[in-house]
N, C-alpha and C. Protein backbone atom coordinates (compact mmCIF):
# COMPACT_ATOMS: atom_id res chain seq x y z
N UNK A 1 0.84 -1.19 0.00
CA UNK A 1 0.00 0.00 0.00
C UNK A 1 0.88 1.24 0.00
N UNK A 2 0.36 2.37 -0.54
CA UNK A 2 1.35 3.13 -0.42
C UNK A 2 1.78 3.88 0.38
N UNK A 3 2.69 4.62 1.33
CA UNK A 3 3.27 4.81 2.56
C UNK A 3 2.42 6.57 2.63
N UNK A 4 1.94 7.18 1.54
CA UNK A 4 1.45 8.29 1.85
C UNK A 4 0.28 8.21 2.09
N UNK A 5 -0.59 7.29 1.45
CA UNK A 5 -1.96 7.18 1.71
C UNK A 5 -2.12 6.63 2.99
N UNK A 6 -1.49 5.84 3.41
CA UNK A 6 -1.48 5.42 4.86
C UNK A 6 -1.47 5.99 5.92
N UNK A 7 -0.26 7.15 5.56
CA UNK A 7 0.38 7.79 6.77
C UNK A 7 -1.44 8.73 6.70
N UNK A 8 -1.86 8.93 5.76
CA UNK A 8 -3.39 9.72 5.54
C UNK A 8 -4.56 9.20 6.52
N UNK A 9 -4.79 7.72 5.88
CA UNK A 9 -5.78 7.06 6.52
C UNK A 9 -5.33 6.83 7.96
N UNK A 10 -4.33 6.58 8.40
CA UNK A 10 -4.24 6.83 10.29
C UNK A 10 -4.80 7.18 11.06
N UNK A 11 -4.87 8.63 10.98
CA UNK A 11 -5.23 9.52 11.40
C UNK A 11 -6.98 9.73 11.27
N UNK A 12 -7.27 9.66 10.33
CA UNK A 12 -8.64 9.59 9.60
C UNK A 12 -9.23 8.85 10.50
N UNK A 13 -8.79 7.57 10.06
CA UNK A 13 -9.28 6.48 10.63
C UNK A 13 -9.81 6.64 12.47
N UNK A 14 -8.55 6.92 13.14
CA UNK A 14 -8.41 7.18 14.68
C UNK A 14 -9.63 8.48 14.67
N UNK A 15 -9.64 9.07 14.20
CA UNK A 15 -10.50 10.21 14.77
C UNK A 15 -11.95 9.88 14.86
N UNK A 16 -11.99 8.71 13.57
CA UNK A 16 -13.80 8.36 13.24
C UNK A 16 -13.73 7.42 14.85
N UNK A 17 -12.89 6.07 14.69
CA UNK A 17 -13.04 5.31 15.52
C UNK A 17 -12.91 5.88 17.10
N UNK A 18 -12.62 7.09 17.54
CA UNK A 18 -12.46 7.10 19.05
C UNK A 18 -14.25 8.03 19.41
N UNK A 19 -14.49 8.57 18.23
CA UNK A 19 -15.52 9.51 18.17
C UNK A 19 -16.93 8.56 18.93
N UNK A 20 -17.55 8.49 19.84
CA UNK A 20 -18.58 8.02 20.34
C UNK A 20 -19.79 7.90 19.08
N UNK A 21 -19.81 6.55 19.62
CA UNK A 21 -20.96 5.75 18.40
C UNK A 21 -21.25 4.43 19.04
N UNK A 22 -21.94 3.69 18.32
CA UNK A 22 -22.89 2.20 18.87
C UNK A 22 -21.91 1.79 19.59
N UNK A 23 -20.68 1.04 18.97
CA UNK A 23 -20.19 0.21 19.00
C UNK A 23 -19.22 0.51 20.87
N UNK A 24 -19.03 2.14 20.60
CA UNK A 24 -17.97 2.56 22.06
C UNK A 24 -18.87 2.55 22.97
N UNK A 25 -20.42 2.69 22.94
CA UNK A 25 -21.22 2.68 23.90
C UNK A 25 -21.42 1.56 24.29
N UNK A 26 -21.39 0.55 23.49
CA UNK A 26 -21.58 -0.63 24.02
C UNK A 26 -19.94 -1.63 24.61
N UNK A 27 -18.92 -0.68 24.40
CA UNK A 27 -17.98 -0.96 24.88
C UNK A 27 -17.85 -0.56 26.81
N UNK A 28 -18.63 0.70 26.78
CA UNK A 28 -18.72 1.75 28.00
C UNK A 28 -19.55 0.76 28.70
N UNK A 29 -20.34 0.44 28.02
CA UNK A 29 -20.97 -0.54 29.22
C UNK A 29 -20.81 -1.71 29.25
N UNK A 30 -20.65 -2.26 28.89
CA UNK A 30 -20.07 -4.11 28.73
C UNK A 30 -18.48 -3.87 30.09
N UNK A 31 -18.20 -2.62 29.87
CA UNK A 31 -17.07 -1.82 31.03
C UNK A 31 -17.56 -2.19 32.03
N UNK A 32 -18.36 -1.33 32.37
CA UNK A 32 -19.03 -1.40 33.68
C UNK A 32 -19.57 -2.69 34.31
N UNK A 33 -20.30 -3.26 33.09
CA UNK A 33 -21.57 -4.16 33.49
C UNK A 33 -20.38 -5.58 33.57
N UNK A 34 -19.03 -6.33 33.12
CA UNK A 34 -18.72 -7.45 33.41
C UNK A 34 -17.28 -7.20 33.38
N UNK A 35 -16.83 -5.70 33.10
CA UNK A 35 -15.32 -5.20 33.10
C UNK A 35 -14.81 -5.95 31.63
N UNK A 36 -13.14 -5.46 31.92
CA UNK A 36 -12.58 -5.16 30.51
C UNK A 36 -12.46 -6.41 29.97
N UNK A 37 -12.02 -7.50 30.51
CA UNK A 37 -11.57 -8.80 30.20
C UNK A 37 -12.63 -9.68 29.76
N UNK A 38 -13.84 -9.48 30.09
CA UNK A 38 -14.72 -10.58 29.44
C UNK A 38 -15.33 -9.53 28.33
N UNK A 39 -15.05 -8.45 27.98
CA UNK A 39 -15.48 -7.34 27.40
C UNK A 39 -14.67 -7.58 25.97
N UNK A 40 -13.54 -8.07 26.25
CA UNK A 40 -12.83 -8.46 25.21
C UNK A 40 -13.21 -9.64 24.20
N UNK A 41 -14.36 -10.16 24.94
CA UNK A 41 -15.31 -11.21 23.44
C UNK A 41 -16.13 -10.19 22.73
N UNK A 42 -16.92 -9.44 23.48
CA UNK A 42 -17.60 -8.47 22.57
C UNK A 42 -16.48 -8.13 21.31
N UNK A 43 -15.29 -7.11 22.39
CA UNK A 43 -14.94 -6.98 20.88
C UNK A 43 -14.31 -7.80 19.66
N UNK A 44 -13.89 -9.23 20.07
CA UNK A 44 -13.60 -9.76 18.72
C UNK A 44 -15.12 -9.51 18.37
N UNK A 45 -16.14 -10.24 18.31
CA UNK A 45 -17.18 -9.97 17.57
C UNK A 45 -17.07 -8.67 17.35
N UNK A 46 -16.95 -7.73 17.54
CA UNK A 46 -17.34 -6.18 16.94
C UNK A 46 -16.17 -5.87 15.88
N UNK A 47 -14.78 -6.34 16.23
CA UNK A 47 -14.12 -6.25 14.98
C UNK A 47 -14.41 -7.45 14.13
N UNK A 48 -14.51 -8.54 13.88
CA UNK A 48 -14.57 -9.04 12.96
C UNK A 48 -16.16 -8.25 12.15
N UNK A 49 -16.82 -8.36 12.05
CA UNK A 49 -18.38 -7.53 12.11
C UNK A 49 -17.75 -5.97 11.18
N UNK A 50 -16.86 -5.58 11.68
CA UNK A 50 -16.36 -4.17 11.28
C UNK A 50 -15.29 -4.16 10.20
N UNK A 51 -14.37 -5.64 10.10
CA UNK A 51 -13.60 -6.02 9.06
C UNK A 51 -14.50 -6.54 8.18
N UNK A 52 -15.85 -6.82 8.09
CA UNK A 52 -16.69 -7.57 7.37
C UNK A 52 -17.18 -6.42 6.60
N UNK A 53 -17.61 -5.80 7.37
CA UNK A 53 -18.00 -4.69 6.59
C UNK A 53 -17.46 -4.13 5.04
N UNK A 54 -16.04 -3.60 6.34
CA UNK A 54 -14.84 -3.14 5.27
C UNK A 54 -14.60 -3.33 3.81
N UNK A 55 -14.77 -5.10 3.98
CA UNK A 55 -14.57 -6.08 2.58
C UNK A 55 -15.49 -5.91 1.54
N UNK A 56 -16.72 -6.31 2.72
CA UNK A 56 -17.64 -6.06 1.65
C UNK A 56 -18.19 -4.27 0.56
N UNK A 57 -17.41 -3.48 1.67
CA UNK A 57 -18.06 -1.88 1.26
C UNK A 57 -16.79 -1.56 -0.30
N UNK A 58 -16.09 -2.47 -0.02
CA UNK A 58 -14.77 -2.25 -1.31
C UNK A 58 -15.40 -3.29 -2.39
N UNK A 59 -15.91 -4.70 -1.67
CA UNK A 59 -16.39 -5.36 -3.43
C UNK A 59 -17.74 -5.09 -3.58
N UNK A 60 -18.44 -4.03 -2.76
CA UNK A 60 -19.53 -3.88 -3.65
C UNK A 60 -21.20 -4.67 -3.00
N UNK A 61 -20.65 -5.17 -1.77
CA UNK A 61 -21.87 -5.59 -1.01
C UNK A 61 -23.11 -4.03 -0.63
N UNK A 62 -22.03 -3.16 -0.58
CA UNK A 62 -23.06 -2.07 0.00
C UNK A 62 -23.83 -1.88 -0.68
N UNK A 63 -23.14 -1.69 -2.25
CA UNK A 63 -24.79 -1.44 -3.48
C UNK A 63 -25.40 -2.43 -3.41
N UNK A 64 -25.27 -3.69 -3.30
CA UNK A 64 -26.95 -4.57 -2.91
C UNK A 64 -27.42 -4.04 -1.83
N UNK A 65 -26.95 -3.61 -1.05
CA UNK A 65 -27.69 -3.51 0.20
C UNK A 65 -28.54 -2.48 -0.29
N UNK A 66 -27.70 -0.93 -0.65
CA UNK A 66 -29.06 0.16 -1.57
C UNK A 66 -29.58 0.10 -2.32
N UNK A 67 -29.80 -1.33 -2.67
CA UNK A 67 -30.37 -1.40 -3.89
C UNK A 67 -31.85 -2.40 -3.39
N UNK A 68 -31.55 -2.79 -2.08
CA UNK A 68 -32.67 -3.37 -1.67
C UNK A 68 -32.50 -2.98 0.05
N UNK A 69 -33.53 -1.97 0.32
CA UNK A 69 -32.75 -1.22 1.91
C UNK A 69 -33.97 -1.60 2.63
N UNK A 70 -35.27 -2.27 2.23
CA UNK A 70 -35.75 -3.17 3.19
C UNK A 70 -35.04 -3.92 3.80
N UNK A 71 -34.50 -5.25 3.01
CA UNK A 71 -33.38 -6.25 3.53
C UNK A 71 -32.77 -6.02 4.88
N UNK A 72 -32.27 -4.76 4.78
CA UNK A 72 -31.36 -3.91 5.34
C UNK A 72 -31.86 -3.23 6.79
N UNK A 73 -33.10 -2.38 6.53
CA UNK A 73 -33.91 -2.36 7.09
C UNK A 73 -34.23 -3.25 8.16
N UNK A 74 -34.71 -4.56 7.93
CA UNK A 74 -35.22 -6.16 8.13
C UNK A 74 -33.97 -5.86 9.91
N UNK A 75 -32.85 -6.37 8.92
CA UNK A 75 -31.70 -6.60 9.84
C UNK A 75 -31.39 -6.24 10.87
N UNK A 76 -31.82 -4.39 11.13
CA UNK A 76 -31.09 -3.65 11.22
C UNK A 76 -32.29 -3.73 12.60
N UNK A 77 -33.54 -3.30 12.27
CA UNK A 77 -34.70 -3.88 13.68
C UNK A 77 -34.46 -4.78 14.31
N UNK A 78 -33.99 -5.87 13.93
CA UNK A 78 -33.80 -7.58 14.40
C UNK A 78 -32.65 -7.02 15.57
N UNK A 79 -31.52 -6.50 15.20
CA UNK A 79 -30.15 -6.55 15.78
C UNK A 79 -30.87 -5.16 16.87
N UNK A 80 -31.42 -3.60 16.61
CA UNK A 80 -32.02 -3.77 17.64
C UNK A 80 -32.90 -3.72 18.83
N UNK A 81 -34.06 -4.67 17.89
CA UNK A 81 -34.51 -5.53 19.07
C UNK A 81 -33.96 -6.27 19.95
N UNK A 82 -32.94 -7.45 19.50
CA UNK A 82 -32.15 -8.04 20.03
C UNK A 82 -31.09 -7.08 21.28
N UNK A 83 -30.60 -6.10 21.04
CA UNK A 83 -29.93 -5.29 22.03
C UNK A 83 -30.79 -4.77 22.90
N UNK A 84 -32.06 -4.79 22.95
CA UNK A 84 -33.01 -3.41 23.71
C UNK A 84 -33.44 -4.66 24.82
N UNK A 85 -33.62 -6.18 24.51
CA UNK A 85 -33.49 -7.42 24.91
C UNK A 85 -32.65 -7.65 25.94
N UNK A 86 -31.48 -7.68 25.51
CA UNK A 86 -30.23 -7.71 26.23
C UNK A 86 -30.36 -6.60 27.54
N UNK A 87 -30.54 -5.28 27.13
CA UNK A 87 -30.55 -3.95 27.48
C UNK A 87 -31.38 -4.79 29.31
N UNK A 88 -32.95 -4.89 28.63
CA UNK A 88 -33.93 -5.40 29.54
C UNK A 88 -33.47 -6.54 30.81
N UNK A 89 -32.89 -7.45 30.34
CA UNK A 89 -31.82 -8.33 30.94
C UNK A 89 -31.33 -7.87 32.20
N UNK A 90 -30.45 -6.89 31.81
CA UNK A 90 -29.21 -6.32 32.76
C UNK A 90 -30.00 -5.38 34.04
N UNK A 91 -30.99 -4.84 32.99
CA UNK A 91 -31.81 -3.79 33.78
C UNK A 91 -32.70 -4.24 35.13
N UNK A 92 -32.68 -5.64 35.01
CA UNK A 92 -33.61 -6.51 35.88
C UNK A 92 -32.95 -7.52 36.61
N UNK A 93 -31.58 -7.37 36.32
CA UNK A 93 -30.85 -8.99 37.02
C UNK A 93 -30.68 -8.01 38.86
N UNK A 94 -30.07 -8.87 39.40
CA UNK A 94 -29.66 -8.30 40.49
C UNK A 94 -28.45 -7.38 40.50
N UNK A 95 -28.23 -6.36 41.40
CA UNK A 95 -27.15 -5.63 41.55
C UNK A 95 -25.53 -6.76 41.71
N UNK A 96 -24.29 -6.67 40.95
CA UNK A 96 -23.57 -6.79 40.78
C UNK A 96 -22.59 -7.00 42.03
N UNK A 97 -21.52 -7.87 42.36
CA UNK A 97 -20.68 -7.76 43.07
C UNK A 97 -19.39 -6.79 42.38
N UNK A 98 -18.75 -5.59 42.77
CA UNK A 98 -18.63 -4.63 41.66
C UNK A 98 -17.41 -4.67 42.42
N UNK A 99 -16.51 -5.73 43.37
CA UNK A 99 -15.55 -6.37 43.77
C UNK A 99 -14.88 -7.56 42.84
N UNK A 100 -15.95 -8.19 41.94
CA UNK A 100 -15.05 -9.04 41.20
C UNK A 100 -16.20 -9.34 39.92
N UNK A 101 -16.05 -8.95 38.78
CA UNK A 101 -16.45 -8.98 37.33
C UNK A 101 -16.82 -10.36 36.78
N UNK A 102 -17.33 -10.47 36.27
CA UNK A 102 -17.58 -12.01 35.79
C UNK A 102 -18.62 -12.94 36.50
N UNK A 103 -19.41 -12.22 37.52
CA UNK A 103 -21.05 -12.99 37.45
C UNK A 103 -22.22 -12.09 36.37
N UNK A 104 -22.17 -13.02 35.48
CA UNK A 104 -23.17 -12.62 34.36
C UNK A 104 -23.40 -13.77 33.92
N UNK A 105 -24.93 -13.48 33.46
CA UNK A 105 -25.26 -14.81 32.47
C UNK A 105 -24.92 -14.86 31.15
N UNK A 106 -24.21 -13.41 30.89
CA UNK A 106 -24.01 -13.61 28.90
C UNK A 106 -22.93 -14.39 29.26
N UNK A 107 -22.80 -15.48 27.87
CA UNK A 107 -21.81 -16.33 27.64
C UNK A 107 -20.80 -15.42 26.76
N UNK A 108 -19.65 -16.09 26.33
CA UNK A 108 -18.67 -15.47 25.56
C UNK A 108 -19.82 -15.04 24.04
N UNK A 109 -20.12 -16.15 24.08
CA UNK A 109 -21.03 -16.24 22.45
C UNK A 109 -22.03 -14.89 22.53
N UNK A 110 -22.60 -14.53 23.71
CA UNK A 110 -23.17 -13.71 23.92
C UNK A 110 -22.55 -12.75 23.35
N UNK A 111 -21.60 -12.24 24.23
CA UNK A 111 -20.85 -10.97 23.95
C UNK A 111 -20.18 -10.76 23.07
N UNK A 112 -20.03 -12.03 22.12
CA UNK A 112 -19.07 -11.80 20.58
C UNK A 112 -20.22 -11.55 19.41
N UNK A 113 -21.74 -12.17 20.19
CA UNK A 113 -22.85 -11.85 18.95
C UNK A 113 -22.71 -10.24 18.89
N UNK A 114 -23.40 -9.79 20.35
CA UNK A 114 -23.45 -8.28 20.31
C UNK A 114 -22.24 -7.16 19.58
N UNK A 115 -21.55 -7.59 19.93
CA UNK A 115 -20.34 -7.20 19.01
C UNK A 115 -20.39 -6.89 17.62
N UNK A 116 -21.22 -8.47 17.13
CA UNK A 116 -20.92 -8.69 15.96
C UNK A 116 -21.96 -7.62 15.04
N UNK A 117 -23.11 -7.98 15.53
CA UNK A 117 -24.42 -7.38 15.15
C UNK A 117 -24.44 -6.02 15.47
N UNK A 118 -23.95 -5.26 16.25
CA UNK A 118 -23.99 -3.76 15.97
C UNK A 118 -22.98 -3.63 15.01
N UNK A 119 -22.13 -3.83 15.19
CA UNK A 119 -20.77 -3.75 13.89
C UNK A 119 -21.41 -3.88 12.87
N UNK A 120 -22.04 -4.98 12.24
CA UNK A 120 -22.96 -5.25 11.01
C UNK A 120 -24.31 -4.35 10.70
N UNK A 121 -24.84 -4.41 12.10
CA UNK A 121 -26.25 -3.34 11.38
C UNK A 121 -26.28 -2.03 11.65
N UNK A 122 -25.17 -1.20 11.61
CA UNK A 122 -24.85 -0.04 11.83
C UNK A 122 -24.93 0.83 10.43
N UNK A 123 -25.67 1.35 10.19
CA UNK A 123 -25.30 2.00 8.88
C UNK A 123 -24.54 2.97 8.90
N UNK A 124 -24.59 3.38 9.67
CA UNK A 124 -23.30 5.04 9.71
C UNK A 124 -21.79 4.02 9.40
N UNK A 125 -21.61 2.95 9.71
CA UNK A 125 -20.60 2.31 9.36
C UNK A 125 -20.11 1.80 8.38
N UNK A 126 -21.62 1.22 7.64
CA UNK A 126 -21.29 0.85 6.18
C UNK A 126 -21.01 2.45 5.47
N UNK A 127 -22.01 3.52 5.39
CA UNK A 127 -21.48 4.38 4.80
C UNK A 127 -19.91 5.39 4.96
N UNK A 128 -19.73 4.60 6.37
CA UNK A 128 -18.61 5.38 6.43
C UNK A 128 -17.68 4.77 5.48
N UNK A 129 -17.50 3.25 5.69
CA UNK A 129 -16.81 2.23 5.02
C UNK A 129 -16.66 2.77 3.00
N UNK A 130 -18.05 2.86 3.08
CA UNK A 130 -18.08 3.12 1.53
C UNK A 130 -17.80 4.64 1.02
N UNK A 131 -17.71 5.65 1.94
CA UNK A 131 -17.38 7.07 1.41
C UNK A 131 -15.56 6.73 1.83
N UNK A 132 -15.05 6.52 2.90
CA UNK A 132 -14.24 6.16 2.86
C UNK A 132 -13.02 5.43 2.17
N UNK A 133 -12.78 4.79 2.03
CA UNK A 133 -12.23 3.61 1.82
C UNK A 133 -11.49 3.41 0.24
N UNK A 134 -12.24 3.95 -0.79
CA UNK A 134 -11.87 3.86 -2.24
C UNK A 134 -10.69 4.87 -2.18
N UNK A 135 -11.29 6.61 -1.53
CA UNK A 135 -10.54 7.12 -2.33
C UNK A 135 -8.77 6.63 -1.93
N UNK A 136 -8.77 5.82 -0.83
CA UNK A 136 -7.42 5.19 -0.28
C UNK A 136 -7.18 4.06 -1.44
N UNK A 137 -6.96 3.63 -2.15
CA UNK A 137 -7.04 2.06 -2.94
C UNK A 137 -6.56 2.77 -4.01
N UNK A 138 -5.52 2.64 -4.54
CA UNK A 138 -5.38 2.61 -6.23
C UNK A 138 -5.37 1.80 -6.90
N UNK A 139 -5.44 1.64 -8.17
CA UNK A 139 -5.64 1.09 -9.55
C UNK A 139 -4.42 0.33 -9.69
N UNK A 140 -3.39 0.87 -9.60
CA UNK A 140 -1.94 0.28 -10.10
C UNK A 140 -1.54 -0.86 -8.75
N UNK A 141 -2.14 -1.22 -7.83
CA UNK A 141 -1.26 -1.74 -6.81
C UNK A 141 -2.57 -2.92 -6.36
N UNK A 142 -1.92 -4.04 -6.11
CA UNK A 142 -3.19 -5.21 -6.06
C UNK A 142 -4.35 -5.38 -4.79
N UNK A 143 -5.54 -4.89 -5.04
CA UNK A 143 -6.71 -4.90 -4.11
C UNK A 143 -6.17 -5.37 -2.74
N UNK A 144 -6.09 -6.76 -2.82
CA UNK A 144 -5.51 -7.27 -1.74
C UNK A 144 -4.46 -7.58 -1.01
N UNK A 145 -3.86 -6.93 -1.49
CA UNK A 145 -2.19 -6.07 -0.57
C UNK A 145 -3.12 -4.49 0.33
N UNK A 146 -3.49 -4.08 -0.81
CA UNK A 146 -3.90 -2.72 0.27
C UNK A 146 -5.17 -3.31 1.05
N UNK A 147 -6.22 -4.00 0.68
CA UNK A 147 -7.18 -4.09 1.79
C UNK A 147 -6.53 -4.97 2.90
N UNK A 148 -5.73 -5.82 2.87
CA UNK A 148 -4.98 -6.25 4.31
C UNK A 148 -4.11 -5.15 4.83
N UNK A 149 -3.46 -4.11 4.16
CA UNK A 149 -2.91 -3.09 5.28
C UNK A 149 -3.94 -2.27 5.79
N UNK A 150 -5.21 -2.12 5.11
CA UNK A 150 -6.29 -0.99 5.07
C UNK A 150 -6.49 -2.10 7.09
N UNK A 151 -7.18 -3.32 6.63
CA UNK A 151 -7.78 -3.66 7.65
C UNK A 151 -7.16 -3.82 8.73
N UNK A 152 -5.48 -4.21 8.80
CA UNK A 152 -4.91 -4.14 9.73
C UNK A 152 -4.90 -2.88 10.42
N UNK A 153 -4.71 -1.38 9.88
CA UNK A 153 -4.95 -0.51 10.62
C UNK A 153 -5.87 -0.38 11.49
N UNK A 154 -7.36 -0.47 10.48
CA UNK A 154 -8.75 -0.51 11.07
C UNK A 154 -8.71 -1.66 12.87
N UNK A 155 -8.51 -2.75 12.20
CA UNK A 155 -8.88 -3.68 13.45
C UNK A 155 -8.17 -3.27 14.43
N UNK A 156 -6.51 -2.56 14.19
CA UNK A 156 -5.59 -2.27 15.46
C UNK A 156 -6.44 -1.08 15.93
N UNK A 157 -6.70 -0.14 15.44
CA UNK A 157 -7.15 1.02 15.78
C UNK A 157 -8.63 1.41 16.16
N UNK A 158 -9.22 0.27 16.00
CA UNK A 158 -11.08 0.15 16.68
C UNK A 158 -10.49 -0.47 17.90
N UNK A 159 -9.87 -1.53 18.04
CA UNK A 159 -9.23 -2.26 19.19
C UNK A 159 -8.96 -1.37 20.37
N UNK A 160 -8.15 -0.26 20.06
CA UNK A 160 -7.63 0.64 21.02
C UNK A 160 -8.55 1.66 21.33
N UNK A 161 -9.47 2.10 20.59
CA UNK A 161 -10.31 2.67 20.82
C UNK A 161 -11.84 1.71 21.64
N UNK A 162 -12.08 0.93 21.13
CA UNK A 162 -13.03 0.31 22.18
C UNK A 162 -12.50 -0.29 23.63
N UNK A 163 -10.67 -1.15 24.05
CA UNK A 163 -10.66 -0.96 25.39
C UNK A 163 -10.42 0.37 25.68
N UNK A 164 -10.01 1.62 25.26
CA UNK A 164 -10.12 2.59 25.98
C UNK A 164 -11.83 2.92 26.84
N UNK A 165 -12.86 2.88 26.28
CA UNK A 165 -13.89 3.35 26.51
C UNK A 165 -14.35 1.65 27.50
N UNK A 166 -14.18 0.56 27.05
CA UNK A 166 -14.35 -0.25 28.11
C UNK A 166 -13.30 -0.06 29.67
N UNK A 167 -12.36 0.79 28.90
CA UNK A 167 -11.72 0.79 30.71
C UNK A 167 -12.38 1.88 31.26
N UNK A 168 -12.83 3.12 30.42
CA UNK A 168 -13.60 4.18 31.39
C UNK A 168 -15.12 3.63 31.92
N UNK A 169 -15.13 2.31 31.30
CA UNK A 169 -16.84 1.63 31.68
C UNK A 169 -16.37 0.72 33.22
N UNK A 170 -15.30 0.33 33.11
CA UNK A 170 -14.76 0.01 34.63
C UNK A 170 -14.24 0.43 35.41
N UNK A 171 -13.37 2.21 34.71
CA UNK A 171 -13.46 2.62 36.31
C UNK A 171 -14.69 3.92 36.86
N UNK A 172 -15.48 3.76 36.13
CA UNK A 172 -17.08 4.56 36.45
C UNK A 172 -17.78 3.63 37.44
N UNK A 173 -17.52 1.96 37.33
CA UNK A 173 -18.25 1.10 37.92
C UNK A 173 -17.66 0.95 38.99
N UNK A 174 -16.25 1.05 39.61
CA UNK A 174 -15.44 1.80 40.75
C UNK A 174 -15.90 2.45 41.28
N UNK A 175 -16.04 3.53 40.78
CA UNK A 175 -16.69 5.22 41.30
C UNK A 175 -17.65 4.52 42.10
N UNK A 176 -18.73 4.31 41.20
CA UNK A 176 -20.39 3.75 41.80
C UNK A 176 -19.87 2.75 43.33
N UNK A 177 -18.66 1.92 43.11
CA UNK A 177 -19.05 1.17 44.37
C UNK A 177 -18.47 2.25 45.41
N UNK A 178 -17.48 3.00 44.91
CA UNK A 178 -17.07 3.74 46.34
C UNK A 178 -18.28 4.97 47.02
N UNK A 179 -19.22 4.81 45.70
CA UNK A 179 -19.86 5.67 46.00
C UNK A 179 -21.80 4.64 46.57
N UNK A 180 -21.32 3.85 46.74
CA UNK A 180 -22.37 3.03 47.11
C UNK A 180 -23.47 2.71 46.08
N UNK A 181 -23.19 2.69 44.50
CA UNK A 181 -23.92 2.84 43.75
C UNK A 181 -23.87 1.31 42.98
N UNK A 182 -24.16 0.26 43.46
CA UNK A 182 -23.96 -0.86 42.66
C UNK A 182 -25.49 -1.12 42.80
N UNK A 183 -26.23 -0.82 43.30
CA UNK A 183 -27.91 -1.03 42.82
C UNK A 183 -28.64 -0.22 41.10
N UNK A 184 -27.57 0.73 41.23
CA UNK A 184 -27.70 1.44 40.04
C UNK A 184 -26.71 1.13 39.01
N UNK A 185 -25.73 0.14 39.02
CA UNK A 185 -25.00 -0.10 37.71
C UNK A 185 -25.51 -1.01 36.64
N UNK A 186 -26.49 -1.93 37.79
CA UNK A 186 -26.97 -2.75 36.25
C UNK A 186 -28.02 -2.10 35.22
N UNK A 187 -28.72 -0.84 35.73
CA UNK A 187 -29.64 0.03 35.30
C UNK A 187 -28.96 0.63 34.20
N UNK A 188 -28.34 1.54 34.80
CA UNK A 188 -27.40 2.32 34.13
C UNK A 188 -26.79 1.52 32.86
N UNK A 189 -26.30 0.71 33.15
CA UNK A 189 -25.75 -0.37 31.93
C UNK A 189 -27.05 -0.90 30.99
N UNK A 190 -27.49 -1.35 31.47
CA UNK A 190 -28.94 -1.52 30.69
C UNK A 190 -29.86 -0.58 29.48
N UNK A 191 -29.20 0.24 30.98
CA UNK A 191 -29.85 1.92 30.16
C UNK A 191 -29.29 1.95 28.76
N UNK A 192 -28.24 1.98 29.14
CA UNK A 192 -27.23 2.79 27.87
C UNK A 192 -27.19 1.48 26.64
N UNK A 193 -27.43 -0.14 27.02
CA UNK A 193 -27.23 -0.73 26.19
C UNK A 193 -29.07 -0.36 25.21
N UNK A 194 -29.62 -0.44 25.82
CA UNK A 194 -31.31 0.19 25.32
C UNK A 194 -31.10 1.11 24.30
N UNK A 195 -29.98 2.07 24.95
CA UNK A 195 -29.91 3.04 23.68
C UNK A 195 -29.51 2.71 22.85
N UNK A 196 -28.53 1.97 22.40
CA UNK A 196 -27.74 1.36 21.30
C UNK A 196 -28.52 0.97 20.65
N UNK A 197 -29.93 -0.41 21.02
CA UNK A 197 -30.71 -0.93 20.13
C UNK A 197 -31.44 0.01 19.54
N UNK A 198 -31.52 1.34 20.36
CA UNK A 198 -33.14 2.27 19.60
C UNK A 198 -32.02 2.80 18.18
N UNK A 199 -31.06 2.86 18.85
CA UNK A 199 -30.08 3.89 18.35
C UNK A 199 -29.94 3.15 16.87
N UNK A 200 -29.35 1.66 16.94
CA UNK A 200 -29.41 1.08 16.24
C UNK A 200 -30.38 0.82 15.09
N UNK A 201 -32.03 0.64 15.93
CA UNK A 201 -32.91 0.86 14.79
C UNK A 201 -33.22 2.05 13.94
N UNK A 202 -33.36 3.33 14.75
CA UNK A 202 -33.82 4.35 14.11
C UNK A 202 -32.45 5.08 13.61
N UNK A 203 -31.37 4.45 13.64
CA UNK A 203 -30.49 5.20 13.10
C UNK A 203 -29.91 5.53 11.50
């Protein structure tokens, strides 16, 4: 790929990915709600979901998708309903031991779906993907040399940007216990995952 367009897309890239959207909100709370380490299945599901994208917004999956945006549509309610679900879950389980992370009922599979499915039914993502992304790619140099440096950036650089916002989701859930607030973290987490699904549908 070429070393100027790169040194371009870096930067680009980092500014979209740290910028608050589905995917960091649901990093902020997956923070709070089971901390950073089991938080880290979400995000493989959310990067792979976000490298999927990528691929497809360069060969051309996105114009089927506008070319039939019910489909799309379809998906995009399903994934979330499915989060506003989840959301409901958290909002109703019992208050948290906010001393040690990891009593939850989501499984890994859990947290790598959610991942996966906002990453995928995000449209601000596919269009970012597709306004994005070409004018980086030239003609003279082979597709797939630059879309593996393209995605390696991407996946390193969503990576660092989602544990950042999962570590401010664990030490907010700190705060709350010093502050006697662990009756209110699974709410709060709930809360904010609720938003993602509305966010998700009507977005």
């Amino acid at each position: 790929m070429d070393i100027g367009l790169l040194a371009l897309f870096i930067p680009t890239f980092f500014l979209v990915s740290i910028s608050p959207g589905m995917c960091m909100t649901l990093a902020l709370t997956l923070g709070m709600a089971v901390g950073v380490r089991r938080s880290l299945w979400m995000m493989a599901g959310e990067l792979l979901g976000v490298a999927l994208v990528a691929v497809a917004a360069v060969l051309g999956v996105a114009a089927l998708m506008l070319n039939y945006p019910t489909l799309f549509t379809v998906f995009r309610y399903v994934g979330g309903a499915y989060l506003l679900w989840l959301g409901w879950k958290l909002w109703r389980a019992p208050p948290p031991d906010l001393s040690a992370h990891g009593n939850t009922p989501q499984t890994r599979w859990d947290l790598a779906l959610q991942g996966f499915t906002t990453a995928v039914s995000n449209p601000k993502g596919w269009a970012f993907m597709v306004a994005l992304l070409p004018p980086f790619l030239r003609d003279d140099l082979p597709l797939w040399t630059q879309m593996a440096g393209l995605l390696t950036v991407i996946v390193v650089i969503e990576f660092t940007s989602l544990l950042l916002y999962a570590s401010g989701g664990k030490h907010l859930s700190r705060f709350l216990a010093r502050a006697g607030g662990a009756n209110w973290l699974n709410r709060i987490a709930g809360s904010l995952m609720a938003i993602v699904g509305v966010w998700l549908a009507v977005g």
